[in-house]
C-alpha atoms as a PDB file:
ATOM      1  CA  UNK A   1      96.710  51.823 112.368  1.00  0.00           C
ATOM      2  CA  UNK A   2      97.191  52.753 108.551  1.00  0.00           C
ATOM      3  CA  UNK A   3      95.217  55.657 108.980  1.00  0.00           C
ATOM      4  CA  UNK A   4      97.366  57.076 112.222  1.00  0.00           C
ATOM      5  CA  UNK A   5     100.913  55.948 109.752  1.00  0.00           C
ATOM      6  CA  UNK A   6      99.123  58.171 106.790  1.00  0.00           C
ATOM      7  CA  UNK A   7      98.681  60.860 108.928  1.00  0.00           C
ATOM      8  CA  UNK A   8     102.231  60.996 110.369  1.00  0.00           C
ATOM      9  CA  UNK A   9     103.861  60.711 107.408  1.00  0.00           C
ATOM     10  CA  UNK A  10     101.384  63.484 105.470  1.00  0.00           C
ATOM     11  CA  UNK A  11     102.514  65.833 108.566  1.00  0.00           C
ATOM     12  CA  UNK A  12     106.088  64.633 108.076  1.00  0.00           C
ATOM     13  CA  UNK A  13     106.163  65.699 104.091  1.00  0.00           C
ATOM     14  CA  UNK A  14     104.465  68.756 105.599  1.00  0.00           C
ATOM     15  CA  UNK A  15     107.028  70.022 107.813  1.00  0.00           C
ATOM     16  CA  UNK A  16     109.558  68.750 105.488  1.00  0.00           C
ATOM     17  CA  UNK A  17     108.748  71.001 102.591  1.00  0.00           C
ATOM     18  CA  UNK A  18     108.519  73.489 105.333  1.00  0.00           C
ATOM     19  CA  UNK A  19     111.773  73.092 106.531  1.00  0.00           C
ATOM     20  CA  UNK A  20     113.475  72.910 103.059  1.00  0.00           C
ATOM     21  CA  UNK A  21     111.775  76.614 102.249  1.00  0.00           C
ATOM     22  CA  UNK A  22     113.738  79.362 103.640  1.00  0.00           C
ATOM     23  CA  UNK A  23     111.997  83.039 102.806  1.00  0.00           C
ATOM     24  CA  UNK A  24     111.179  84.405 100.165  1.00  0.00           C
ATOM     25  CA  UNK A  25     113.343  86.073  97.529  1.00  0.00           C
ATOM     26  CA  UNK A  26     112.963  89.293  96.588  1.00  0.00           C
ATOM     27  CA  UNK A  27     113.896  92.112  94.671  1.00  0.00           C
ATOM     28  CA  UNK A  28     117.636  93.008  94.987  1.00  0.00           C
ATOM     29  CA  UNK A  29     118.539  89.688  96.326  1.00  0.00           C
ATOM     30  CA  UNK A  30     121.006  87.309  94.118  1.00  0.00           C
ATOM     31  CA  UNK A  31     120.054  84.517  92.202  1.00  0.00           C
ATOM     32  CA  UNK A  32     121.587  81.711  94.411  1.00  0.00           C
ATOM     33  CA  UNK A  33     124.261  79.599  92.901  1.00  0.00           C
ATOM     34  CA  UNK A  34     122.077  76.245  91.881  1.00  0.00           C
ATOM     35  CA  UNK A  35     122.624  73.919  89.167  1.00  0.00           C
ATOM     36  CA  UNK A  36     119.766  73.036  86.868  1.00  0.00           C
ATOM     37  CA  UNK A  37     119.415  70.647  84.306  1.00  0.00           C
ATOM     38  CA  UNK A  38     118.837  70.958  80.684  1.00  0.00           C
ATOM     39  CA  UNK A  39     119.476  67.467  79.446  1.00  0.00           C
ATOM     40  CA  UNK A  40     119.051  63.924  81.568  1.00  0.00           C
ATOM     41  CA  UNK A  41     122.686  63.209  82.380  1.00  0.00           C
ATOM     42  CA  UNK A  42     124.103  66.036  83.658  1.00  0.00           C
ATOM     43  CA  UNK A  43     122.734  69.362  85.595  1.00  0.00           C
ATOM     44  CA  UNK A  44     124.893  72.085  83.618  1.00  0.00           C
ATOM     45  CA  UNK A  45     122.779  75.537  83.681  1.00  0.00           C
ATOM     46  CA  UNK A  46     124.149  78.174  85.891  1.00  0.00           C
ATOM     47  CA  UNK A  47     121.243  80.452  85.638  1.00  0.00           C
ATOM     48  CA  UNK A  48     122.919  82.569  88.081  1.00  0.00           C
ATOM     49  CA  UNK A  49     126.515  83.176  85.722  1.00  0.00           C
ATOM     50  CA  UNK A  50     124.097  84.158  82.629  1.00  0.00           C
ATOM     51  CA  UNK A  51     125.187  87.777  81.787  1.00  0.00           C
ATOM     52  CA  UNK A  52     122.096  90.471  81.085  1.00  0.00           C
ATOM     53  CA  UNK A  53     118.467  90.580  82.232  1.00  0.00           C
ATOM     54  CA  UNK A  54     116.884  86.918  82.022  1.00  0.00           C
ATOM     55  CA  UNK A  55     113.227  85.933  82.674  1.00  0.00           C
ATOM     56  CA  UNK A  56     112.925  82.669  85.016  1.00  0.00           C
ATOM     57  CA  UNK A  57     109.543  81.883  85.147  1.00  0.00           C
ATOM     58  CA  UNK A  58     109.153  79.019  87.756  1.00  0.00           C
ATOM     59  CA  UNK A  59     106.331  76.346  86.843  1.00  0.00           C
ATOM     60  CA  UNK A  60     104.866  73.457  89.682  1.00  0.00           C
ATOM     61  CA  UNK A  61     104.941  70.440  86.921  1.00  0.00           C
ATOM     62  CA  UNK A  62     105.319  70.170  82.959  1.00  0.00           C
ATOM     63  CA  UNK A  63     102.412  68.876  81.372  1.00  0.00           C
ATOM     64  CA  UNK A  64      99.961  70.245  84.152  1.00  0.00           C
ATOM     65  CA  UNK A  65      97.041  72.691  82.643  1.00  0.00           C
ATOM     66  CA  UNK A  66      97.754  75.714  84.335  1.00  0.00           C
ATOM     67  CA  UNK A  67     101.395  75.584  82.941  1.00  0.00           C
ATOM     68  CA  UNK A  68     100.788  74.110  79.874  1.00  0.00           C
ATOM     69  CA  UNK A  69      98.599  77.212  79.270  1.00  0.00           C
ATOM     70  CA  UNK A  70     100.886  79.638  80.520  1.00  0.00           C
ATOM     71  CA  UNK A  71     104.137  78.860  78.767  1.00  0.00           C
ATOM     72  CA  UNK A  72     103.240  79.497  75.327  1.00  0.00           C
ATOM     73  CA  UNK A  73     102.843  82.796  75.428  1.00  0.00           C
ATOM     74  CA  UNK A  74     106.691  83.354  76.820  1.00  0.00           C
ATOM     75  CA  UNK A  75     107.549  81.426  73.446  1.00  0.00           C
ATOM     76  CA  UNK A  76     105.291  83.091  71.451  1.00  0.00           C
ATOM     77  CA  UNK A  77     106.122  86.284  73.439  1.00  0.00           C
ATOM     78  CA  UNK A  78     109.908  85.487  73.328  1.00  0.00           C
ATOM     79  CA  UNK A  79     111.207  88.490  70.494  1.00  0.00           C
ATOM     80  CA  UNK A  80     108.902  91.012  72.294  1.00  0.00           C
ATOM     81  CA  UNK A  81     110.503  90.003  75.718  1.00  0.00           C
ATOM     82  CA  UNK A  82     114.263  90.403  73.909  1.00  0.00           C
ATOM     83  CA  UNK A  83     112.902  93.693  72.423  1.00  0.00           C
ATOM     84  CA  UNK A  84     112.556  94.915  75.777  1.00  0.00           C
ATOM     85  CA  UNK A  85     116.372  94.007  77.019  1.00  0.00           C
ATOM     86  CA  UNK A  86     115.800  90.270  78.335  1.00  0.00           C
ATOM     87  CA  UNK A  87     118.996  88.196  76.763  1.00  0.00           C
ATOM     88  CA  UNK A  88     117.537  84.835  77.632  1.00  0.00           C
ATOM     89  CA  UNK A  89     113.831  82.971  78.795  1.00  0.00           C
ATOM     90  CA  UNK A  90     114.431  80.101  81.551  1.00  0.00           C
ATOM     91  CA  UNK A  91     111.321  78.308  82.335  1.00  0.00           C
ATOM     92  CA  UNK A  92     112.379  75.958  85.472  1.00  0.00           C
ATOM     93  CA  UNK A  93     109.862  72.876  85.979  1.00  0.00           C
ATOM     94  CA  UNK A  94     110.224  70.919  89.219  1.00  0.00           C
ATOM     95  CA  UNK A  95     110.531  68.108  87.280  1.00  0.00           C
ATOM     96  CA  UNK A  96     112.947  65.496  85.954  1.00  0.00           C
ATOM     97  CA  UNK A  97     114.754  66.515  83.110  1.00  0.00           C
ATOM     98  CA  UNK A  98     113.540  63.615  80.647  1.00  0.00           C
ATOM     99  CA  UNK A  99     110.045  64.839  81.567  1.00  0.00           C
ATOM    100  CA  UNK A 100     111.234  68.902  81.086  1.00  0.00           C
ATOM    101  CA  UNK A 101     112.792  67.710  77.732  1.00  0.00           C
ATOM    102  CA  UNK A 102     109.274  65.759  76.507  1.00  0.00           C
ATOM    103  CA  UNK A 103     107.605  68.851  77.673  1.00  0.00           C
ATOM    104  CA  UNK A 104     109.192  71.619  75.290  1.00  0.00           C
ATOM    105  CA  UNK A 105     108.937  69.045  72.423  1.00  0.00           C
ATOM    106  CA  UNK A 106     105.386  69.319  73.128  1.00  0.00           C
ATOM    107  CA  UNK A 107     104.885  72.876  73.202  1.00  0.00           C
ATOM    108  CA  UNK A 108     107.205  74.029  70.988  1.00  0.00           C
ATOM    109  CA  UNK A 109     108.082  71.080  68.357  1.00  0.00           C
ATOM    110  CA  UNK A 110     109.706  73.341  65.778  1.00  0.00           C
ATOM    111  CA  UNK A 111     111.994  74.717  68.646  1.00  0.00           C
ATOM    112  CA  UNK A 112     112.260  77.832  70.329  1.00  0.00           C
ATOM    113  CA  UNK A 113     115.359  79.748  71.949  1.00  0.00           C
ATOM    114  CA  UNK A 114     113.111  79.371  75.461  1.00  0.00           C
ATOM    115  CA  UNK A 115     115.123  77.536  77.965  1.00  0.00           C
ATOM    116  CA  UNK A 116     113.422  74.468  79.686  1.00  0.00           C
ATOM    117  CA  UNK A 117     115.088  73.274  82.818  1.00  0.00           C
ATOM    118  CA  UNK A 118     114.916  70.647  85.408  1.00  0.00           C
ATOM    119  CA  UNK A 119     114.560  71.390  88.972  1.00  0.00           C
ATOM    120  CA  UNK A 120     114.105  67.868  90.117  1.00  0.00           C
ATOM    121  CA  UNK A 121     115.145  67.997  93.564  1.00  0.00           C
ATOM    122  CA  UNK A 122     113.280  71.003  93.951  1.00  0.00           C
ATOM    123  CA  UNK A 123     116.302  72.450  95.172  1.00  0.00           C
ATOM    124  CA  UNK A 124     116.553  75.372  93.320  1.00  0.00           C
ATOM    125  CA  UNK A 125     112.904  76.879  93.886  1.00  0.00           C
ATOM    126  CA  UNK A 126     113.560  76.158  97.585  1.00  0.00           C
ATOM    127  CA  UNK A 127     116.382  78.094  97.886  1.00  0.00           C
ATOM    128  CA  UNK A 128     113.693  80.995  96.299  1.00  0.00           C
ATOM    129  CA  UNK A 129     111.456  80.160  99.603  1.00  0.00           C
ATOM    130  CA  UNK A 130     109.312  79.417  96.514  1.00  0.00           C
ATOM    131  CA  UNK A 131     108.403  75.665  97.058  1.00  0.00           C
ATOM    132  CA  UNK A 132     104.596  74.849  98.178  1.00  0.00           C
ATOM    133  CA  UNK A 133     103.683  71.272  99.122  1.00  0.00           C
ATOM    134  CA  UNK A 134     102.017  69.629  95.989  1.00  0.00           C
ATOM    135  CA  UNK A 135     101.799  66.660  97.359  1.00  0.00           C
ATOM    136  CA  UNK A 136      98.409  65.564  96.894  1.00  0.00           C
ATOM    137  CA  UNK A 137      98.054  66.803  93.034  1.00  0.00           C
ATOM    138  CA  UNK A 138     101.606  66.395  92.095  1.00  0.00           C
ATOM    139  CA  UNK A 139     103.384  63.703  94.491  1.00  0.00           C
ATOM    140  CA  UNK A 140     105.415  66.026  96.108  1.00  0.00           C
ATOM    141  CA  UNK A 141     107.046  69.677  96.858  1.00  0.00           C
ATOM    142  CA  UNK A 142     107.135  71.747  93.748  1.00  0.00           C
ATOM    143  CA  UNK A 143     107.572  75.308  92.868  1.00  0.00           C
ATOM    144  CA  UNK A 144     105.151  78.315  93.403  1.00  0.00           C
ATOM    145  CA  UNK A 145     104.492  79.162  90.192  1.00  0.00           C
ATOM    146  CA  UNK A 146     121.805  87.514  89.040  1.00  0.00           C
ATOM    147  CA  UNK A 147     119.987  89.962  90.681  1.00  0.00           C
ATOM    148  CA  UNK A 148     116.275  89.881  91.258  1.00  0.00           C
ATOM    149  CA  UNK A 149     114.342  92.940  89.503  1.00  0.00           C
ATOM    150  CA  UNK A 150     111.003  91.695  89.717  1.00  0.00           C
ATOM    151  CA  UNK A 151     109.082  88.932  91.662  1.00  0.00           C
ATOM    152  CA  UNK A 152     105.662  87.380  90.737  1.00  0.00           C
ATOM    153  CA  UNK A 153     103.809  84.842  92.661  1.00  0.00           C
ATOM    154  CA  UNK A 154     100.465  83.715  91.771  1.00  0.00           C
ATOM    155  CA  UNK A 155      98.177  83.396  95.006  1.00  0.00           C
ATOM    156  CA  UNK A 156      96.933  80.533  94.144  1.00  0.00           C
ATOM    157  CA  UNK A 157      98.695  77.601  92.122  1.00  0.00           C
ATOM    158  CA  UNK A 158      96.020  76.554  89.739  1.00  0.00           C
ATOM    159  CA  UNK A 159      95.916  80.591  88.686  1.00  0.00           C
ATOM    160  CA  UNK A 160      97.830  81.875  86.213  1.00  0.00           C
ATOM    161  CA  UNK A 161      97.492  86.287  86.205  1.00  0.00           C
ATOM    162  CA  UNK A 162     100.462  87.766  87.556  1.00  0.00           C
ATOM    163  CA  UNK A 163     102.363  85.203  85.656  1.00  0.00           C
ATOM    164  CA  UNK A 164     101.173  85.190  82.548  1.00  0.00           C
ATOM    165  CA  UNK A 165     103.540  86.820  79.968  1.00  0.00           C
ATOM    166  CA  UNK A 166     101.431  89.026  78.980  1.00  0.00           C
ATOM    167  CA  UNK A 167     101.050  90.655  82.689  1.00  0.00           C
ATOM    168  CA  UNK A 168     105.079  90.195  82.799  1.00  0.00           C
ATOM    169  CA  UNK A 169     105.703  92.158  79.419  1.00  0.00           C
ATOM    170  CA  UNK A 170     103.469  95.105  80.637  1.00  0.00           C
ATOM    171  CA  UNK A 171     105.844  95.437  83.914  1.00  0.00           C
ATOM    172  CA  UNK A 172     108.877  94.316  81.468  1.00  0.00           C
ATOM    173  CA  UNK A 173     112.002  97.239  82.379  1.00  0.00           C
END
């Protein structure tokens, strides 16, 4: 009996995510109007009212090892990335924002002018048709890894290629 309740409510979560993913965004289309967080109490960034060129660089889950890999190099990339027009680095975790918060102190514990935001409803990446179904490494849905110029998806969520900043400054316009 357990095993026929697992099952239903695996294929529930699975149509779930499904259902909260519309398609894809791409190039040309508007950065919907979401609130993300950037402190626990409140969500107050508007990534969508920032003025200029901005980098959002979705991420599945602070403190994995793919992402924890592929973030430092937009902060140690960050003055190139401005050098080449971008006003502002967002990197949006699917995670609570206590968790987002721990996570920069980690990576960058002298600061940085990179942007770490919560996403933890996963609403925003959905609205990207950008949320996969984590659920058996992570718990739950998370993210694939203005106006959009450029889109990157890695293939596969443990890689990080197309995503890595160096790959994005090469394309950087």
């Amino acid at each position: 009996m357990a095993g026929i309740i697992t099952g239903a409510a695996k294929l529930a979560h699975s149509t779930a995510v499904g259902l909260l993913s519309r398609s894809q965004i791409k190039e040309g289309d508007k950065i919907p109007e979401i609130l993300l967080k950037d402190n626990p109490e409140t969500a107050t960034v508007k990534v969508h009212d920032v003025p200029g060129k901005i980098l959002i660089v979705g991420v599945p889950g602070a403190f994995t090892p793919p992402c924890s890999s592929q973030v430092p190099g937009y902060i140690e990339n960050y003055q190139k990335f401005v050098d080449r027009g971008f006003g502002a680095i967002y990197v949006v975790a699917v995670n609570d924002a206590f968790v987002v918060k721990a996570w920069k102190e980690k990576l960058a514990p002298q600061g940085t002018p990179v942007h770490f935001v919560a996403d933890d409803t996963a609403q925003f990446v959905s609205s990207l048709g950008l949320v996969m179904d984590a659920t058996g490494l992570l718990g739950g849905p998370r993210s694939k890894d203005g106006k959009v110029v450029r889109v990157k998806v890695e293939d596969e969520a443990p890689n990080v290629t197309v995503t890595k900043a160096e790959s994005v400054l090469e394309e950087a316009i």
